[in-house]
N, C-alpha and C. Protein backbone atom coordinates (compact mmCIF):
# COMPACT_ATOMS: atom_id res chain seq x y z
N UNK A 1 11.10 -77.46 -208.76
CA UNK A 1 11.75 -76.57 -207.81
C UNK A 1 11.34 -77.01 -206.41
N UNK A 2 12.62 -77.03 -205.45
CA UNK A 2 11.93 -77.45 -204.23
C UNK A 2 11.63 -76.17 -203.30
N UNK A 3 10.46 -76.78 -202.39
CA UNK A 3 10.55 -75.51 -201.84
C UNK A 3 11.23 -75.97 -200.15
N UNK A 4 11.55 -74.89 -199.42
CA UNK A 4 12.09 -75.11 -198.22
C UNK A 4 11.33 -74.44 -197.10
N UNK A 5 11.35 -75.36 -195.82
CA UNK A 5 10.30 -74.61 -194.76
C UNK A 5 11.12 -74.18 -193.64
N UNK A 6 10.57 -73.05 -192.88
CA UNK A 6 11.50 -72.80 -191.58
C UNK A 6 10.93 -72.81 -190.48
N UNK A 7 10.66 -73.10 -189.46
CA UNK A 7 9.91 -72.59 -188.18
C UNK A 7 10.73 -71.92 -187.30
N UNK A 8 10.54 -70.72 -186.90
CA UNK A 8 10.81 -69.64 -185.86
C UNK A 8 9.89 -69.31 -185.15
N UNK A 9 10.54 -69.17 -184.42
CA UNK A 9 9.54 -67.87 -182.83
C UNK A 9 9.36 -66.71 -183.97
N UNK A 10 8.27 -65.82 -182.99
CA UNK A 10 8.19 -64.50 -183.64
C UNK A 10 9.40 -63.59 -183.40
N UNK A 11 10.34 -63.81 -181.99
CA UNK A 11 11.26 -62.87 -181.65
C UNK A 11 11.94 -63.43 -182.55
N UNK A 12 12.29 -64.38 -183.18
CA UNK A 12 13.43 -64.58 -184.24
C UNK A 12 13.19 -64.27 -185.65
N UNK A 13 12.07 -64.04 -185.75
CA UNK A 13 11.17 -63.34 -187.13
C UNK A 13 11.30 -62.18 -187.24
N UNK A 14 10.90 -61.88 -186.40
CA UNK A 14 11.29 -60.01 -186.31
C UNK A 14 12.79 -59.64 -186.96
N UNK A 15 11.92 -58.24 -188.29
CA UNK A 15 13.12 -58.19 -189.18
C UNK A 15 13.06 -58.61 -190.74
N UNK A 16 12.53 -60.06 -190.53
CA UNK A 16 12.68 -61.13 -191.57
C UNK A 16 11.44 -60.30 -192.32
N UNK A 17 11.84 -61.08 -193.52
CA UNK A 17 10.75 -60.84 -194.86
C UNK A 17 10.96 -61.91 -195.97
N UNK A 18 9.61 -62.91 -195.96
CA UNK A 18 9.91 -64.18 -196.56
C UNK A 18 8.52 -64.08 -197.26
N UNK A 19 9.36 -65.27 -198.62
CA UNK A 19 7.69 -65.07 -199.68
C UNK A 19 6.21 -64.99 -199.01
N UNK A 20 6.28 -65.90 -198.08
CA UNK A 20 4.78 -66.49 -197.59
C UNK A 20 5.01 -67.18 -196.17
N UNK A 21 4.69 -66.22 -195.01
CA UNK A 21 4.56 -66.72 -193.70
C UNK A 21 3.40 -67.07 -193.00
N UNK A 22 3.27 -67.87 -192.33
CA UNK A 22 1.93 -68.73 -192.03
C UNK A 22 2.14 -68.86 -190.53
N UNK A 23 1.43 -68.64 -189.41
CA UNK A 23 1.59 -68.17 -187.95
C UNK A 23 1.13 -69.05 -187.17
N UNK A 24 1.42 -70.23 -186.41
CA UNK A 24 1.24 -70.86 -185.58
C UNK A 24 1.02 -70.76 -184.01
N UNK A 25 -0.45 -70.01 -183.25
CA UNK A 25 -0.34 -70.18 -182.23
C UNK A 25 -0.96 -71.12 -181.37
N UNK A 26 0.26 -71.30 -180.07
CA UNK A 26 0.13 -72.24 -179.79
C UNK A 26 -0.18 -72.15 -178.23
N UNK A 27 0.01 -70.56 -177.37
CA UNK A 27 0.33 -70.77 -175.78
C UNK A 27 -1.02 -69.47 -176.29
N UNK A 28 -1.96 -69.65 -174.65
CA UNK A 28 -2.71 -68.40 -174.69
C UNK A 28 -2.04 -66.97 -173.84
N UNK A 29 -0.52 -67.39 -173.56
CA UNK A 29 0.84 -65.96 -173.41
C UNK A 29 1.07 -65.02 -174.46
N UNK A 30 0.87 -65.75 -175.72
CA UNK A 30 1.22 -65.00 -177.08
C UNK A 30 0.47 -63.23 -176.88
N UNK A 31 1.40 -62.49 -176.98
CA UNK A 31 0.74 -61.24 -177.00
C UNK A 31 0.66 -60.51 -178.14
N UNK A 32 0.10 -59.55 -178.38
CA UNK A 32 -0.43 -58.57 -179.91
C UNK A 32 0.47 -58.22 -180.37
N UNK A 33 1.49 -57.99 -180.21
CA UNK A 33 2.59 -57.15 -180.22
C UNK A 33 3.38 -58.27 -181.44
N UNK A 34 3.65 -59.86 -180.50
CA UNK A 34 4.57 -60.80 -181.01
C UNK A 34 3.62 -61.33 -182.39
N UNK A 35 2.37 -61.57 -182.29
CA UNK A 35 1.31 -62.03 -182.97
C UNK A 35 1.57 -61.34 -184.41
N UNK A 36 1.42 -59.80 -184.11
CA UNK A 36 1.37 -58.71 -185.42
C UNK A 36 3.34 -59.19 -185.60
N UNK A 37 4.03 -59.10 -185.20
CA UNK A 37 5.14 -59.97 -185.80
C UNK A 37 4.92 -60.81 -186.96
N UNK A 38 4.72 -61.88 -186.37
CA UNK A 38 5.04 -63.18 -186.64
C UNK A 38 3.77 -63.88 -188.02
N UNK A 39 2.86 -62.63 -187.97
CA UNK A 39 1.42 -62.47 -189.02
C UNK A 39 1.87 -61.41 -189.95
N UNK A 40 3.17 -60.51 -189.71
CA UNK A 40 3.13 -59.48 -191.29
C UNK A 40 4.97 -59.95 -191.44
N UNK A 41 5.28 -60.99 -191.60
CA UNK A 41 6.61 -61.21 -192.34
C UNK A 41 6.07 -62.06 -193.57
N UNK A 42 5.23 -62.37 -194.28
CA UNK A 42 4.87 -62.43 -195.60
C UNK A 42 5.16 -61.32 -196.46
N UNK A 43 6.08 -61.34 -197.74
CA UNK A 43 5.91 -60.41 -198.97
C UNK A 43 4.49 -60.86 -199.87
N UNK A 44 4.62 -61.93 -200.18
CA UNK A 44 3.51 -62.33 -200.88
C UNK A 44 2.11 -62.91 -200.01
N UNK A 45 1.71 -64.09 -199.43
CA UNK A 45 0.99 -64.78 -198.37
C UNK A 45 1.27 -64.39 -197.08
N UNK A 46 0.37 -64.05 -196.67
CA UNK A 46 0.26 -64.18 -195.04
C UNK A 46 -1.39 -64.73 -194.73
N UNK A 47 -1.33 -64.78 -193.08
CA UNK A 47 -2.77 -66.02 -193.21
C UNK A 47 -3.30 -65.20 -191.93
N UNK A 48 -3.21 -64.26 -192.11
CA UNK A 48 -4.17 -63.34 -190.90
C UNK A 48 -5.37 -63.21 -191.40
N UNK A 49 -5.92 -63.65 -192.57
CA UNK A 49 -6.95 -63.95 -193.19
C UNK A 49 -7.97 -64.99 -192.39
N UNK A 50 -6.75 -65.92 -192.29
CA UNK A 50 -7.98 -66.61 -191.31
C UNK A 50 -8.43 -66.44 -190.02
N UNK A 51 -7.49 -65.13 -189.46
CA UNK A 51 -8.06 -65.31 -187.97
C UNK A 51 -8.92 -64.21 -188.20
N UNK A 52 -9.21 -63.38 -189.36
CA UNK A 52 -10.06 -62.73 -189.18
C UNK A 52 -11.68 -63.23 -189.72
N UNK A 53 -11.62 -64.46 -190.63
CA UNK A 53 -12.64 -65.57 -190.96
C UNK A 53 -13.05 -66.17 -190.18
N UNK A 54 -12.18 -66.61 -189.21
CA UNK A 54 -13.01 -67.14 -188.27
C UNK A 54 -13.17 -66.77 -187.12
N UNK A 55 -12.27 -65.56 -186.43
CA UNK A 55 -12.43 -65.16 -185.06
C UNK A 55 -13.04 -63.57 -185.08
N UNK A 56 -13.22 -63.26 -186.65
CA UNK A 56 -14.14 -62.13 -186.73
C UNK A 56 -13.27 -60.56 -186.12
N UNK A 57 -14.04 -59.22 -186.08
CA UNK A 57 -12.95 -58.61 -185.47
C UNK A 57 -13.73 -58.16 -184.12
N UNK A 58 -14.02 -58.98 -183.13
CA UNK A 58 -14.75 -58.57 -181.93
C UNK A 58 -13.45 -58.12 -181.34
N UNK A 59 -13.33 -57.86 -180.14
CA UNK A 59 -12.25 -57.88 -179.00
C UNK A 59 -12.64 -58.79 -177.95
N UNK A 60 -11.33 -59.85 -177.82
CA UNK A 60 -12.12 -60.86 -177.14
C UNK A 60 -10.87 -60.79 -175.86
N UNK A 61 -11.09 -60.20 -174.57
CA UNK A 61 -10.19 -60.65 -173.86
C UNK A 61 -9.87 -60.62 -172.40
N UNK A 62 -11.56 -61.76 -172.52
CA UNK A 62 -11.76 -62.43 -170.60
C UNK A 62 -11.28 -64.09 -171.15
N UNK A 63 -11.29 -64.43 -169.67
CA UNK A 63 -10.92 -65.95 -169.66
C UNK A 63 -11.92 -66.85 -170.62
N UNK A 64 -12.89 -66.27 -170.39
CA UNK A 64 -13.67 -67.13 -171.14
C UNK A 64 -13.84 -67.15 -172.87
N UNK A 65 -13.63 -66.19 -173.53
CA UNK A 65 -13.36 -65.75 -174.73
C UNK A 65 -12.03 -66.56 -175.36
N UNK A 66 -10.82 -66.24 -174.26
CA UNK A 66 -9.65 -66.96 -174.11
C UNK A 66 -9.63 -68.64 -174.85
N UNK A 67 -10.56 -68.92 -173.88
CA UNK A 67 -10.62 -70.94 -173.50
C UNK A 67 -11.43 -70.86 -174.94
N UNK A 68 -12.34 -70.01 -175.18
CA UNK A 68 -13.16 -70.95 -176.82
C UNK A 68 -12.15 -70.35 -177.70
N UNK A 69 -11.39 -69.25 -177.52
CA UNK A 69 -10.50 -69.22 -179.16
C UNK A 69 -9.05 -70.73 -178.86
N UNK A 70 -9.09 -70.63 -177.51
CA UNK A 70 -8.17 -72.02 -177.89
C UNK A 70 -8.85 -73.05 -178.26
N UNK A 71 -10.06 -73.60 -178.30
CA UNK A 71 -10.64 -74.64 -178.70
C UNK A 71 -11.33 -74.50 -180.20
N UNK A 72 -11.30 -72.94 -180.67
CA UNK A 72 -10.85 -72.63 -181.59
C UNK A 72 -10.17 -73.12 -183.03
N UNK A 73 -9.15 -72.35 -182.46
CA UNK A 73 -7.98 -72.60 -183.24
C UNK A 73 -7.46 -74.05 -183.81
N UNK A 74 -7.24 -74.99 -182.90
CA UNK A 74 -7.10 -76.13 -183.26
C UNK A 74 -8.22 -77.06 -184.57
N UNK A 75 -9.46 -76.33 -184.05
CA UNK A 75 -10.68 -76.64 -185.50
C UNK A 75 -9.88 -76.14 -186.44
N UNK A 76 -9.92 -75.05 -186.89
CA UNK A 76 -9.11 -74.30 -187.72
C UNK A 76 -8.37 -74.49 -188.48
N UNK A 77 -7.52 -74.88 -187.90
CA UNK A 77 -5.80 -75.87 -188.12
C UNK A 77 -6.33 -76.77 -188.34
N UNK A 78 -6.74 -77.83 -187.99
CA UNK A 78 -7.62 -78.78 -188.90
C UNK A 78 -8.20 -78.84 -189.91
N UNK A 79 -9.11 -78.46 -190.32
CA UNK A 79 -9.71 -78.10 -191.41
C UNK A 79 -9.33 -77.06 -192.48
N UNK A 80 -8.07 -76.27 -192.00
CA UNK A 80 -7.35 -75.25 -193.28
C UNK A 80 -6.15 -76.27 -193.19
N UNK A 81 -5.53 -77.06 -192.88
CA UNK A 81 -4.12 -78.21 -193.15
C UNK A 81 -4.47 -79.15 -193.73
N UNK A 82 -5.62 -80.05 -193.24
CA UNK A 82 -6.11 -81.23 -194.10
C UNK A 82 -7.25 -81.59 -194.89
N UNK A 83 -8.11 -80.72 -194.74
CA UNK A 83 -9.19 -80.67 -195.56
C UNK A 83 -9.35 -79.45 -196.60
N UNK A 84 -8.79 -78.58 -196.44
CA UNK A 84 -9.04 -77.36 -197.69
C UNK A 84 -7.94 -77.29 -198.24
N UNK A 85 -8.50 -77.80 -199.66
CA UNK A 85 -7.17 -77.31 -201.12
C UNK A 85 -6.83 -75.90 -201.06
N UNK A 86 -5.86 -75.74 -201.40
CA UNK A 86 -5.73 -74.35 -202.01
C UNK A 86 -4.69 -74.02 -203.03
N UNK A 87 -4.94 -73.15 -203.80
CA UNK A 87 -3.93 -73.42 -204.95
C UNK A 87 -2.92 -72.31 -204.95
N UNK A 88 -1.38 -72.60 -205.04
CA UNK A 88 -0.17 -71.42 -204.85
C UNK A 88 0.16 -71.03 -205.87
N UNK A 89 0.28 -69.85 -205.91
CA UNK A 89 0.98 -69.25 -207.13
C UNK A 89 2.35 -69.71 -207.61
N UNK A 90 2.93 -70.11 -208.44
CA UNK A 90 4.33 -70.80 -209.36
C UNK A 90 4.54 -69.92 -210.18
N UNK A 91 4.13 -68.66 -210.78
CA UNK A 91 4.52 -68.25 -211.71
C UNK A 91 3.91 -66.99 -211.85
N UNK A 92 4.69 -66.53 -213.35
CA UNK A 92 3.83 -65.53 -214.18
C UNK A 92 4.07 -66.60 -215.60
N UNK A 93 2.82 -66.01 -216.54
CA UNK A 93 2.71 -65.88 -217.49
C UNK A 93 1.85 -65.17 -218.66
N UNK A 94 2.06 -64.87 -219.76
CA UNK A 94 1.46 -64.09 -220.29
C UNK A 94 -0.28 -64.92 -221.25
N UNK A 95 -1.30 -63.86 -221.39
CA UNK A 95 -1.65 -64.48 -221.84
C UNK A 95 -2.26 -64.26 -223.19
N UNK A 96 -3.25 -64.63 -224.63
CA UNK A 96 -3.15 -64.35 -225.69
C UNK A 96 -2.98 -62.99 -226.14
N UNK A 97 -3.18 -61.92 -225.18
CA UNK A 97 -3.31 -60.77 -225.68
C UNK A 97 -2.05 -59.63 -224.72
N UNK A 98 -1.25 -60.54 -224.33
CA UNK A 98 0.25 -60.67 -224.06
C UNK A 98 0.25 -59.84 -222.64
N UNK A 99 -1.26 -59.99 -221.79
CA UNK A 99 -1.12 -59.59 -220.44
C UNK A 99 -0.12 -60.26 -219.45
N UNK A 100 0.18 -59.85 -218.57
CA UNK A 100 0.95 -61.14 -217.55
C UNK A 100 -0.45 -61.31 -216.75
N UNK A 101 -0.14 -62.76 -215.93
CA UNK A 101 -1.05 -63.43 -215.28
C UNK A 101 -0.27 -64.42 -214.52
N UNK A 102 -1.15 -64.76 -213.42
CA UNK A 102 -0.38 -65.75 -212.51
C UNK A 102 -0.78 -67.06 -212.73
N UNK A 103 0.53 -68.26 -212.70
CA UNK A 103 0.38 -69.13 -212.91
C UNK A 103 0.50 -69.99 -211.29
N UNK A 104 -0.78 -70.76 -211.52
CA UNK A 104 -0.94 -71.37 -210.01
C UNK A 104 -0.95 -72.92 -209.96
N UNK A 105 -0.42 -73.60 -209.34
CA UNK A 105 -0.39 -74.91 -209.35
C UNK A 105 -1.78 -75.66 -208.88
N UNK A 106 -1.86 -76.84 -209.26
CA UNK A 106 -3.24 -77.99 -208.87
C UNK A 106 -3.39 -77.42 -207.36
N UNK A 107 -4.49 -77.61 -207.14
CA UNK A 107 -5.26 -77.36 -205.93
C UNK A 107 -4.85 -78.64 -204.91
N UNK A 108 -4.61 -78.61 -203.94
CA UNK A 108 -3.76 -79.28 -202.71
C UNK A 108 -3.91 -79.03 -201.44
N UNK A 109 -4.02 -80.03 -200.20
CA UNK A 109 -4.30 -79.43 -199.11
C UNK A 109 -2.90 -79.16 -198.80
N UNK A 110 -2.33 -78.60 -198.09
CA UNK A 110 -1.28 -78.29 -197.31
C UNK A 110 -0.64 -79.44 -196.75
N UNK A 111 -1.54 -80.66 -196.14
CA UNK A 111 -0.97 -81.67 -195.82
C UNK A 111 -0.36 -82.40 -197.01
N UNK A 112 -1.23 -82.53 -198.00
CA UNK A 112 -1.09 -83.41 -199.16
C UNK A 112 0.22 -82.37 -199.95
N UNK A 113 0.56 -81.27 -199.92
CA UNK A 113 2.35 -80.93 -200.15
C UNK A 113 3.18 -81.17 -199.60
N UNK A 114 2.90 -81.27 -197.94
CA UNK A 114 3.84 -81.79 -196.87
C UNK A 114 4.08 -83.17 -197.19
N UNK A 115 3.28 -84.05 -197.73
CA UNK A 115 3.60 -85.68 -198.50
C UNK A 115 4.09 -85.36 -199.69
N UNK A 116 3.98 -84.69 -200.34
CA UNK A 116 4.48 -84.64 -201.73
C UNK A 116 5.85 -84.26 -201.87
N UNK A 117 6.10 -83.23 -200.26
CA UNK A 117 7.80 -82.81 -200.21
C UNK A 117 8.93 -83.79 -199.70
N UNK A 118 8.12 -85.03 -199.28
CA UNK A 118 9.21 -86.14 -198.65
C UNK A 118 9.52 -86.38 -197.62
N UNK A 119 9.18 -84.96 -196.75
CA UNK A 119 10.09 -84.69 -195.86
C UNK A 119 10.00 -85.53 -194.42
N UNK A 120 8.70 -86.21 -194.34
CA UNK A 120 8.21 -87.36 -193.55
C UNK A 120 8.71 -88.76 -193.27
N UNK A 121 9.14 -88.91 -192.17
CA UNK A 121 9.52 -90.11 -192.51
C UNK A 121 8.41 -90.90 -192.42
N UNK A 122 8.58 -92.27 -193.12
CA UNK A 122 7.26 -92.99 -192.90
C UNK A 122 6.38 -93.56 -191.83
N UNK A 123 6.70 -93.65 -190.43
CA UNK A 123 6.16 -93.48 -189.48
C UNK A 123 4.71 -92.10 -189.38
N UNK A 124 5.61 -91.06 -189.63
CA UNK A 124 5.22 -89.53 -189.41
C UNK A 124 4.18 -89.47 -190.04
N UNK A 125 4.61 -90.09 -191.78
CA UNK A 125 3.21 -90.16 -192.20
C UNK A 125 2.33 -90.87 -192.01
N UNK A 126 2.50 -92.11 -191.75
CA UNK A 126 0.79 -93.05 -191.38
C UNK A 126 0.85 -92.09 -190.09
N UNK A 127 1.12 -91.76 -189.08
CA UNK A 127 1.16 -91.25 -188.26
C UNK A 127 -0.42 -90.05 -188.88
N UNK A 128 0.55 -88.66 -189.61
CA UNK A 128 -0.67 -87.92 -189.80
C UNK A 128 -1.78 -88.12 -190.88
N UNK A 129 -1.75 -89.20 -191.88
CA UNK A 129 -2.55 -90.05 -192.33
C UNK A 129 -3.50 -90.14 -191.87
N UNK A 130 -3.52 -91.28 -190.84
CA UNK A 130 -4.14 -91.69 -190.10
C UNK A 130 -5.06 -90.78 -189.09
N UNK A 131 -4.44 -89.35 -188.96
CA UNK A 131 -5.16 -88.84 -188.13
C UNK A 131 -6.36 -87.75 -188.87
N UNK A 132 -5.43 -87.25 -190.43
CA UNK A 132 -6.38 -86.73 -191.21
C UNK A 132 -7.51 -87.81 -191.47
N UNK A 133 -7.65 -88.76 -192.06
CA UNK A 133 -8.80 -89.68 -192.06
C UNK A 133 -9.69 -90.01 -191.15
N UNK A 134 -9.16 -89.66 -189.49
CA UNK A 134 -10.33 -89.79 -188.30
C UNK A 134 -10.97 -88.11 -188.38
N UNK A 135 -10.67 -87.53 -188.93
CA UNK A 135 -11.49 -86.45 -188.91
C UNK A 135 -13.13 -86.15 -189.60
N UNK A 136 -13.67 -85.38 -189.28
CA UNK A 136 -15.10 -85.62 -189.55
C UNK A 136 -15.53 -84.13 -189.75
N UNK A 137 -14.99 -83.80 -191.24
CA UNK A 137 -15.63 -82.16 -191.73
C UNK A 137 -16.40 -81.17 -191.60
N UNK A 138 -17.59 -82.36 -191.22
CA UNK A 138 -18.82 -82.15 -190.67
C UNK A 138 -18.88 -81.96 -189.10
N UNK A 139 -18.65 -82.61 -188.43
CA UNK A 139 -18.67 -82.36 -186.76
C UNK A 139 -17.50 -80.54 -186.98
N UNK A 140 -16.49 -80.78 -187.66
CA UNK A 140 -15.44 -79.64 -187.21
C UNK A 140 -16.25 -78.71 -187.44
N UNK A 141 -17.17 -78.18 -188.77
CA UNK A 141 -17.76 -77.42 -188.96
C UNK A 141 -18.83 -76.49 -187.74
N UNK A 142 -19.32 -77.88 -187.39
CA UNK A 142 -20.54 -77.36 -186.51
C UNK A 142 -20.00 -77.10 -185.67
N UNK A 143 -18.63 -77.60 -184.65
CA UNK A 143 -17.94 -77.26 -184.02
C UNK A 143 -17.55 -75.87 -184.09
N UNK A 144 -16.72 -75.41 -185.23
CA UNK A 144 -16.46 -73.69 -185.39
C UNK A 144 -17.92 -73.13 -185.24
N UNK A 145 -18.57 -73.54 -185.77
CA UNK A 145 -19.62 -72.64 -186.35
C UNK A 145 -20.09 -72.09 -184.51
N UNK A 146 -20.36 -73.43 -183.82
CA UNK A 146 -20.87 -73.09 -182.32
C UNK A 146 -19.99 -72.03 -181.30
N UNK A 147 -18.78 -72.45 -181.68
CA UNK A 147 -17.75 -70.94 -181.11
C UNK A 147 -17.73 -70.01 -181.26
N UNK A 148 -18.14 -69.75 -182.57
CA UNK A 148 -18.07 -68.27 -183.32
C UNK A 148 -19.53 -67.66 -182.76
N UNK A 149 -20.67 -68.76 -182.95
CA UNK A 149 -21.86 -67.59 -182.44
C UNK A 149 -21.53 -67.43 -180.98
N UNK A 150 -21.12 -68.46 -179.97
CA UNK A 150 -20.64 -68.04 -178.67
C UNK A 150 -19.77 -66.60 -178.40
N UNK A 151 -18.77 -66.70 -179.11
CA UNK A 151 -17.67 -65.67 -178.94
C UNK A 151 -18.33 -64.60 -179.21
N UNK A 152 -19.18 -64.55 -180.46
CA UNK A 152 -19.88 -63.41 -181.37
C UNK A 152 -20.79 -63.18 -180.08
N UNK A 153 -21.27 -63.68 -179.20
CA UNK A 153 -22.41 -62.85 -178.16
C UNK A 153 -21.79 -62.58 -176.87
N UNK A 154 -20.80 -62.86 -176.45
CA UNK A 154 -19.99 -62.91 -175.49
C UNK A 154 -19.30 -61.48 -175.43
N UNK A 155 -18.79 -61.33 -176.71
CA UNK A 155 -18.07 -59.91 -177.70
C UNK A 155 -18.78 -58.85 -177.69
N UNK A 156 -19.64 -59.19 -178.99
CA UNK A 156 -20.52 -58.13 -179.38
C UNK A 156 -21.02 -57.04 -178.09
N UNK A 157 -21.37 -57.31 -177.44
CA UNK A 157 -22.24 -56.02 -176.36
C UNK A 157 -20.98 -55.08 -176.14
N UNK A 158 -19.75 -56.07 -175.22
CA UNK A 158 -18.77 -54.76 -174.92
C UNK A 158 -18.13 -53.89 -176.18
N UNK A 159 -17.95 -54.73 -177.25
CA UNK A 159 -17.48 -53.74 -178.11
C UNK A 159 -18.52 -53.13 -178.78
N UNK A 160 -19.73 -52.95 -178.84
CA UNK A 160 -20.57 -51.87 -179.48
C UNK A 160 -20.45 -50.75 -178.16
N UNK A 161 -20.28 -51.25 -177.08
CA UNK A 161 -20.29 -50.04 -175.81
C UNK A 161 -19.31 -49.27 -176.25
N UNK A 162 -18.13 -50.12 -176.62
CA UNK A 162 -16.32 -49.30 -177.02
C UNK A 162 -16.93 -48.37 -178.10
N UNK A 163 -17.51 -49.19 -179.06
CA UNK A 163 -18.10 -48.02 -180.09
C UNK A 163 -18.60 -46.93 -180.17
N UNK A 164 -19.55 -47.30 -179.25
CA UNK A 164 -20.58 -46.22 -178.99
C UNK A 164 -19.96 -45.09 -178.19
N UNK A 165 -19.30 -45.14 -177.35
CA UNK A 165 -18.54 -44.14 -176.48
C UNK A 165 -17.41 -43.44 -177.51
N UNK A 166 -17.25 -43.67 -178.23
CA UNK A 166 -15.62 -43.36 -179.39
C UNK A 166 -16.89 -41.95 -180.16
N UNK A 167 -18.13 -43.14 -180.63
CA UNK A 167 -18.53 -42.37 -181.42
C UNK A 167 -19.62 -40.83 -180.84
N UNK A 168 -19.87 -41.13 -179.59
CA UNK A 168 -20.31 -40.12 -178.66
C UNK A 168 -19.72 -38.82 -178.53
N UNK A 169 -18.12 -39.53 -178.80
CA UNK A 169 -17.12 -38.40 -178.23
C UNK A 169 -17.68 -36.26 -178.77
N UNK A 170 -17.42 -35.72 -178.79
CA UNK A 170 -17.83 -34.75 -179.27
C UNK A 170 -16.51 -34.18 -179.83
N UNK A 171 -16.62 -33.99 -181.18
CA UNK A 171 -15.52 -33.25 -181.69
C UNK A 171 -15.02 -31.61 -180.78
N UNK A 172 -13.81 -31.66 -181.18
CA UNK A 172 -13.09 -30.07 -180.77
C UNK A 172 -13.41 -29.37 -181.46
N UNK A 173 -14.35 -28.34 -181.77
CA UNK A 173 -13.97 -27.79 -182.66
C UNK A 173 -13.01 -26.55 -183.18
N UNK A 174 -12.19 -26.42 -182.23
CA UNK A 174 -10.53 -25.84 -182.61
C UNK A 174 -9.54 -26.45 -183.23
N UNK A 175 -9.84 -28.00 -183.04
CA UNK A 175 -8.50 -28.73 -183.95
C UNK A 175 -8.84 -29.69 -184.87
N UNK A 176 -7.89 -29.41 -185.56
CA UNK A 176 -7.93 -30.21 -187.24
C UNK A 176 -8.64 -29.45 -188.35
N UNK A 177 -8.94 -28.10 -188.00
CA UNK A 177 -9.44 -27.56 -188.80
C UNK A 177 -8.83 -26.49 -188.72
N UNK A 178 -8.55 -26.12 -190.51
CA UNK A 178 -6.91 -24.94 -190.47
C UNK A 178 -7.75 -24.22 -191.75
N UNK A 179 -7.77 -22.51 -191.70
CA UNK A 179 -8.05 -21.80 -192.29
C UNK A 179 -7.17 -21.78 -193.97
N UNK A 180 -7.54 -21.73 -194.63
CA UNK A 180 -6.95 -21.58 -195.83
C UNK A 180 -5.60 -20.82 -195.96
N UNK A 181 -4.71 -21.08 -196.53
CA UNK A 181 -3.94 -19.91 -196.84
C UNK A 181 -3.92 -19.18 -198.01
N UNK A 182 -4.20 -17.97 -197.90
CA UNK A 182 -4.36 -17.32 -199.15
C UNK A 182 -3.09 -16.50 -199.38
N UNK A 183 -2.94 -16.72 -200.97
CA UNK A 183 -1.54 -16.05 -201.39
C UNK A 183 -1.91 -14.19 -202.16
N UNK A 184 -0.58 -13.88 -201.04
CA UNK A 184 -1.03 -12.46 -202.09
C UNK A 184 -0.65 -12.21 -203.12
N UNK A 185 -1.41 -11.55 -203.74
CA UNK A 185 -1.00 -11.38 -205.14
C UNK A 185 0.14 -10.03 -205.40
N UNK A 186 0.91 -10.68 -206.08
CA UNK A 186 1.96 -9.31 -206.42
C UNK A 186 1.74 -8.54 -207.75
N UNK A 187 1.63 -7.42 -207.18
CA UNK A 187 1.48 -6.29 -208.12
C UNK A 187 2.12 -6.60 -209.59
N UNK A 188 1.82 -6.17 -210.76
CA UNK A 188 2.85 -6.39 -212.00
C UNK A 188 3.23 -4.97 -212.66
């Protein structure tokens, strides 16, 4: 079975509902609004998984927070396209004791399906060949790893302040709290 790929904007997504959408950003303009778009048109896959793996859930949003999630991201995309297998679901099937279960294909990087679908011409591929093989797993690693504790201390203080003030707040105690209703009983 072949499969088929599409690339859209998020304004042209909006609406849509497709097996498995995967979110490409690329400008630091992208706003929350288009982002939560263009990250929940998956029925089955979506990959907001990874921005929460690797960009954690701080609130990040001075210039400087900005510039390391773009230097970021591109690790990221690197190392989840050409270096990490992952295996897709193809199926159901049942199994000896006649449960259903999902049937998942060989483990594959994402790049290595993008060769397997053809769709390259051969330029394109020595092209990204060539560029998956100059990569170095190891440097990308330590690379994320150094952003994330950056971002993570950069973050952390203002949003425990956000916290702490939310959780300071002092309840009302007039609202949200509703007296019972009691039913009368009718005579017999």
């Amino acid at each position: 079975m072949g499969n088929l790929g599409y690339a859209v904007t998020a304004h042209r997504a909006q609406g849509s509902t497709v097996d498995a959408a995967h979110t490409v950003v690329h400008s630091p303009e992208v706003t929350r609004e288009s982002l939560y778009v263009a990250m929940t048109r998956g029925r089955e896959s979506k990959n907001n998984q990874i921005v929460r793996r690797y960009g954690f859930y701080w609130r990040y949003d001075t210039p400087a927070q900005l510039r390391l999630l773009g230097e970021l991201w591109p690790l990221v995309n690197d190392r989840h396209n050409f270096l990490t297998p992952t295996k897709k679901p193809i199926g159901w099937d049942t199994d000896g004791k006649g449960r259903r279960r999902r049937v998942y294909d060989t483990l594959a990087t994402p790049f290595d399906r993008l060769l397997r679908s053809g769709v390259l011409t051969s330029e394109r591929t020595a092209e990204l060949t060539a560029y998956r093989d100059s990569l170095n797993p190891a440097h990308i690693a330590r690379e994320i790893d150094r952003i994330q504790q950056r971002l993570t201390w950069l973050a952390a203080d203002k949003t425990r302040k956000l916290e702490a003030a939310e959780l300071a707040k002092q309840p009302d105690p007039t609202a949200g709290v509703k007296p019972a209703r009691t039913r009368k009983k009718q005579a017999s």
